[in-house]
Protein backbone atom coordinates (compact mmCIF):
# COMPACT_ATOMS: atom_id res chain seq x y z
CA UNK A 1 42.21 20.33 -20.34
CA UNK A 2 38.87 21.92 -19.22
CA UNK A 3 37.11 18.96 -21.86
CA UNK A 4 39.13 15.86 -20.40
CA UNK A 5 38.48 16.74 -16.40
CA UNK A 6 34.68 16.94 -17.41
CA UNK A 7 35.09 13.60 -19.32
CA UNK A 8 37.03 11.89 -16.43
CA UNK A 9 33.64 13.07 -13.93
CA UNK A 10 31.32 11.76 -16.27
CA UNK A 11 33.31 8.09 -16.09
CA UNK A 12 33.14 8.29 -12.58
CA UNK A 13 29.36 9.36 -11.44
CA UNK A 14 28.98 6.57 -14.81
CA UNK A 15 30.83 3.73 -13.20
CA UNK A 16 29.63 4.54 -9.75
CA UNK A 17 25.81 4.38 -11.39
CA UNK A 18 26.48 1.18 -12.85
CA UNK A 19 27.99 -0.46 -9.08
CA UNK A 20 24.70 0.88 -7.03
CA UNK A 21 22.09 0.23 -9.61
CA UNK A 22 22.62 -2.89 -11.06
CA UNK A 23 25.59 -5.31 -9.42
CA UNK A 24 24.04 -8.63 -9.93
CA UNK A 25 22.84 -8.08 -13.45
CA UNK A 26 25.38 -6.45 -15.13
CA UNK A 27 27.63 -8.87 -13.46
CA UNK A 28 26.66 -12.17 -14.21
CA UNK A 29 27.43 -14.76 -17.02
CA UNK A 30 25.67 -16.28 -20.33
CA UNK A 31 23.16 -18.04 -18.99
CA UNK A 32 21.21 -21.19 -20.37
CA UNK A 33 18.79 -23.58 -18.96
CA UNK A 34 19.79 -27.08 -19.55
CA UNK A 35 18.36 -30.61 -19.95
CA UNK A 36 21.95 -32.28 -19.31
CA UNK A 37 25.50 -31.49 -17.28
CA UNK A 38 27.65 -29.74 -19.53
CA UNK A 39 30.98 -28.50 -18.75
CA UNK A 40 31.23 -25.94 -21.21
CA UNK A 41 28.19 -24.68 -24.03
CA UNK A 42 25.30 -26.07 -23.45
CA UNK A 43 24.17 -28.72 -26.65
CA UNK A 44 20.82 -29.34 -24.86
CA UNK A 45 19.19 -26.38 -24.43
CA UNK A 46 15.91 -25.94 -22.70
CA UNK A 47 12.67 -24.06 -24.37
CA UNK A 48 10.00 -24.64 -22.58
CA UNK A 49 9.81 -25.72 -18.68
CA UNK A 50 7.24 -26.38 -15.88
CA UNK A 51 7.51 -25.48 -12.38
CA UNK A 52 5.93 -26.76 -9.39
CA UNK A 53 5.94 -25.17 -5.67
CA UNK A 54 3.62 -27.39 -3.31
CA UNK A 55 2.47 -24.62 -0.11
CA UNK A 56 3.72 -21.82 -1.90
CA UNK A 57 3.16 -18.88 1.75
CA UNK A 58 2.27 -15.36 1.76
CA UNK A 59 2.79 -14.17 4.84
CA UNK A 60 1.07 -11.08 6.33
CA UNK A 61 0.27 -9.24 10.03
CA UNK A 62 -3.61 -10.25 9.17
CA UNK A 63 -3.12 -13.69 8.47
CA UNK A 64 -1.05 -16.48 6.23
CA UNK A 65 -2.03 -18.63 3.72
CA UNK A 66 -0.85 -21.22 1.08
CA UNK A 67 -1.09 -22.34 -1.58
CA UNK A 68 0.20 -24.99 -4.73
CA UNK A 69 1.63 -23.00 -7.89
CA UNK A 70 2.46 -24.28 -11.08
CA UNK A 71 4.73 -22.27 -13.50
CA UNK A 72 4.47 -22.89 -17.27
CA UNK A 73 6.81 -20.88 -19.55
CA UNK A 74 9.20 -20.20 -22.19
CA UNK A 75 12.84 -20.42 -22.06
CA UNK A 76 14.69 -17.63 -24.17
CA UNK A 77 17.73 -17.81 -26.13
CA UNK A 78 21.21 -17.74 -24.12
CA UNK A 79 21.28 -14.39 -22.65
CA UNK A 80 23.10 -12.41 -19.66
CA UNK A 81 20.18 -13.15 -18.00
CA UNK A 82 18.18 -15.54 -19.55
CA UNK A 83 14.64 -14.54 -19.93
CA UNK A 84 11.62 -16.51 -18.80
CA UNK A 85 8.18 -16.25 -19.96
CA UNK A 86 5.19 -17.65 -18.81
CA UNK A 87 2.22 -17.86 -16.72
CA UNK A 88 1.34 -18.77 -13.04
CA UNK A 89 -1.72 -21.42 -11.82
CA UNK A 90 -2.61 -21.34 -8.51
CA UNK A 91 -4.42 -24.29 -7.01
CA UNK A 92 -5.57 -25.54 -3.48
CA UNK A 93 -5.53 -22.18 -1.50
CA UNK A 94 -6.03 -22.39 1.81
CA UNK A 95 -7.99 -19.48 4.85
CA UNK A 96 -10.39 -19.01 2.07
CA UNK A 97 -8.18 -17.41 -0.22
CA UNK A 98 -7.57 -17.62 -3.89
CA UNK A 99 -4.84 -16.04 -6.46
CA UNK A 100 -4.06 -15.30 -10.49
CA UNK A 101 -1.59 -13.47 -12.28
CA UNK A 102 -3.77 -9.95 -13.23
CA UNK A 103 -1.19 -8.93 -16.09
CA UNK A 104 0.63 -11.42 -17.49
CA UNK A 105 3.06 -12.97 -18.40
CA UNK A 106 5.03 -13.01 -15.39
CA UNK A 107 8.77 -12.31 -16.38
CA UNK A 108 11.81 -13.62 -14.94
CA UNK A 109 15.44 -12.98 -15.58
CA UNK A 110 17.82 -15.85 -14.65
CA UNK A 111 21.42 -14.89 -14.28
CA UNK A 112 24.42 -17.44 -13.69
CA UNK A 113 26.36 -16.26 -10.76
CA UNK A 114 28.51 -19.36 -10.47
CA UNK A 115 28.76 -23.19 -11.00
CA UNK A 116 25.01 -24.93 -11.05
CA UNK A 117 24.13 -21.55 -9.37
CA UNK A 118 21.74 -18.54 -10.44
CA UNK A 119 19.81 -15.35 -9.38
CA UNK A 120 16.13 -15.12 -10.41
CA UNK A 121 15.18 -11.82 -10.56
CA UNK A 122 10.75 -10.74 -10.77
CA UNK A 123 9.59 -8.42 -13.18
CA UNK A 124 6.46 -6.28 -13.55
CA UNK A 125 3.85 -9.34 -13.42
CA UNK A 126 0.89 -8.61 -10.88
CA UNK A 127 -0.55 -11.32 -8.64
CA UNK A 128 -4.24 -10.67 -7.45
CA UNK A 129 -5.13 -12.21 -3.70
CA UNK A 130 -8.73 -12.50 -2.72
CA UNK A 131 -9.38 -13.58 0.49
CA UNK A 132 -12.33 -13.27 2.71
CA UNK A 133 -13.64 -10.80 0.23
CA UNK A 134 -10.53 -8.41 0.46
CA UNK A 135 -9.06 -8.31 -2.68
CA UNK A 136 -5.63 -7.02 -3.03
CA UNK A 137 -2.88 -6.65 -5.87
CA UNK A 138 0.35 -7.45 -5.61
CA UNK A 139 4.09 -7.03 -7.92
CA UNK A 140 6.52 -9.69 -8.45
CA UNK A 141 8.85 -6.67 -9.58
CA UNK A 142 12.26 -7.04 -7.64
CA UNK A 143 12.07 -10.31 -5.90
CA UNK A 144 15.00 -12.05 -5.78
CA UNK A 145 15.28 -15.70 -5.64
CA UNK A 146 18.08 -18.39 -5.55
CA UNK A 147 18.23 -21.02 -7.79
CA UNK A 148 20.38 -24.06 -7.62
CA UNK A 149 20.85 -26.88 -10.44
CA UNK A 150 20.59 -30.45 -9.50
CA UNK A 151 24.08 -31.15 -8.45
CA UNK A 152 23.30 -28.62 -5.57
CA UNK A 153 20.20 -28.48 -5.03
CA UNK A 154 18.66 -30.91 -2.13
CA UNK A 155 15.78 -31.69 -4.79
CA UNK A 156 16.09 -34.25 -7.82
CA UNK A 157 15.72 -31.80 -10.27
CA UNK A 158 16.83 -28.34 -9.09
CA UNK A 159 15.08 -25.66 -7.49
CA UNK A 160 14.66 -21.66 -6.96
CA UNK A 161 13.63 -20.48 -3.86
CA UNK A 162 12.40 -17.14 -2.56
CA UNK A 163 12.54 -17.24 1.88
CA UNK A 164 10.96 -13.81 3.14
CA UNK A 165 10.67 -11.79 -0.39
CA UNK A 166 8.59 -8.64 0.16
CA UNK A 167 5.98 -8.52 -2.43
CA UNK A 168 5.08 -4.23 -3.64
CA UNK A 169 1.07 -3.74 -2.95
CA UNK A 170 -0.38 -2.36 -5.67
CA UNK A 171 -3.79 -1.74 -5.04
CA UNK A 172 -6.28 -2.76 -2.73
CA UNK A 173 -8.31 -1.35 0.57
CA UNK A 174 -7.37 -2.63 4.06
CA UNK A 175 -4.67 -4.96 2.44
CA UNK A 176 -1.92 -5.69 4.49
CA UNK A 177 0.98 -3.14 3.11
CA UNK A 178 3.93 -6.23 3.70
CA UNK A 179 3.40 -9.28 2.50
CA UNK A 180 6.22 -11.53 2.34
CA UNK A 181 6.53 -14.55 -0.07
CA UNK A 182 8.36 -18.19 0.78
CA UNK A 183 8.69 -20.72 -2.02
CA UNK A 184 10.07 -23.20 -3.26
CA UNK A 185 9.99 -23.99 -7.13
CA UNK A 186 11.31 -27.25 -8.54
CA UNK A 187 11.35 -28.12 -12.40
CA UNK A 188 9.51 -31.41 -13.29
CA UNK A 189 12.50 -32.59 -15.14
CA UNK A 190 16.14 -31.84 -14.41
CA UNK A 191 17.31 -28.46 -14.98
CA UNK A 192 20.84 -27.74 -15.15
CA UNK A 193 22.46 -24.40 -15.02
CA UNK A 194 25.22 -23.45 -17.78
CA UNK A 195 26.23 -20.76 -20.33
């Protein structure tokens, strides 16, 4: 009796683990990244896909800045999430600033949460900002975006957006300890969400 009581408390603190640490992943459906509408599995798979997000802003209590991004990576196989790999450009920086990925590739977990709908999800991939001489590091690890397929998105193709993200410093003297990240990411060609 003593055996199954200790059992049943293990379940509990187990399940109750699983509901605070990790809703949205463990949640979520098969996910896949497709080149065409599909109702059910998707026939047209995507492997490879390019990003763009024109005035991508950091936004900090010094000072805010943009700039354009382009996103090249690899689409893995159907997953619960589906895993992206790939690397970040950053282009036309404004305020004398300037940014690259410091440890790449940047990884990012796409989970289906509903028709033409997904969570992206940052992983450990470090983005280096140098302005005015101040150079700071900081993670992509936890940001949460939205992403929307084509039949919902208001852009042609799709698009996953991140409004007010909190980017983790990570090194750097007198770097602003928030900076917040607004963008908006649409594939070059169109990008439908299915399982």
């Amino acid at each position: 009796m003593k055996n199954v009581k200790s059992l049943g408390s293990i379940m509990v603190v187990a399940i109750l683990a699983m509901a605070l640490l990790g809703p949205s992943l463990a949640m979520g459906e098969n996910t896949a990244l497709c080149k065409a509408d599909e109702e059910s599995k998707c026939s047209s798979p995507i492997s490879h896909i390019h990003y763009v997000a024109n005035d991508l802003e950091i936004l900090t209590s010094t000072m805010n800045y943009k700039c354009d991004v382009l996103l090249l990576a690899t689409v893995g196989e159907l997953g619960a999430p589906q895993v992206l790999e790939g690397e970040f450009t950053y282009t036309n920086c404004n305020n004398g600033c300037s940014r690259e990925i410091v440890n790449g590739p940047a990884i990012l977990y796409f989970l289906k949460t509903g028709h033409e709908k997904a969570e992206v999800v940052g992983e450990e991939s470090e983005i280096r900002s140098l302005c005015s001489g101040i150079n700071c590091v900081y993670s992509l690890e936890g940001l949460i975006g939205d992403v929307k397929g084509p039949l919902l998105s208001t852009a042609n193709n799709g698009e996953y957006v991140y409004w007010g993200q909190e980017l983790t410093k990570v090194s750097g003297l007198f770097c602003p300890t928030i900076a917040k990240l607004d963008a908006k990411f649409e594939p070059l060609s169109s990008t439908y969400i299915s399982s």
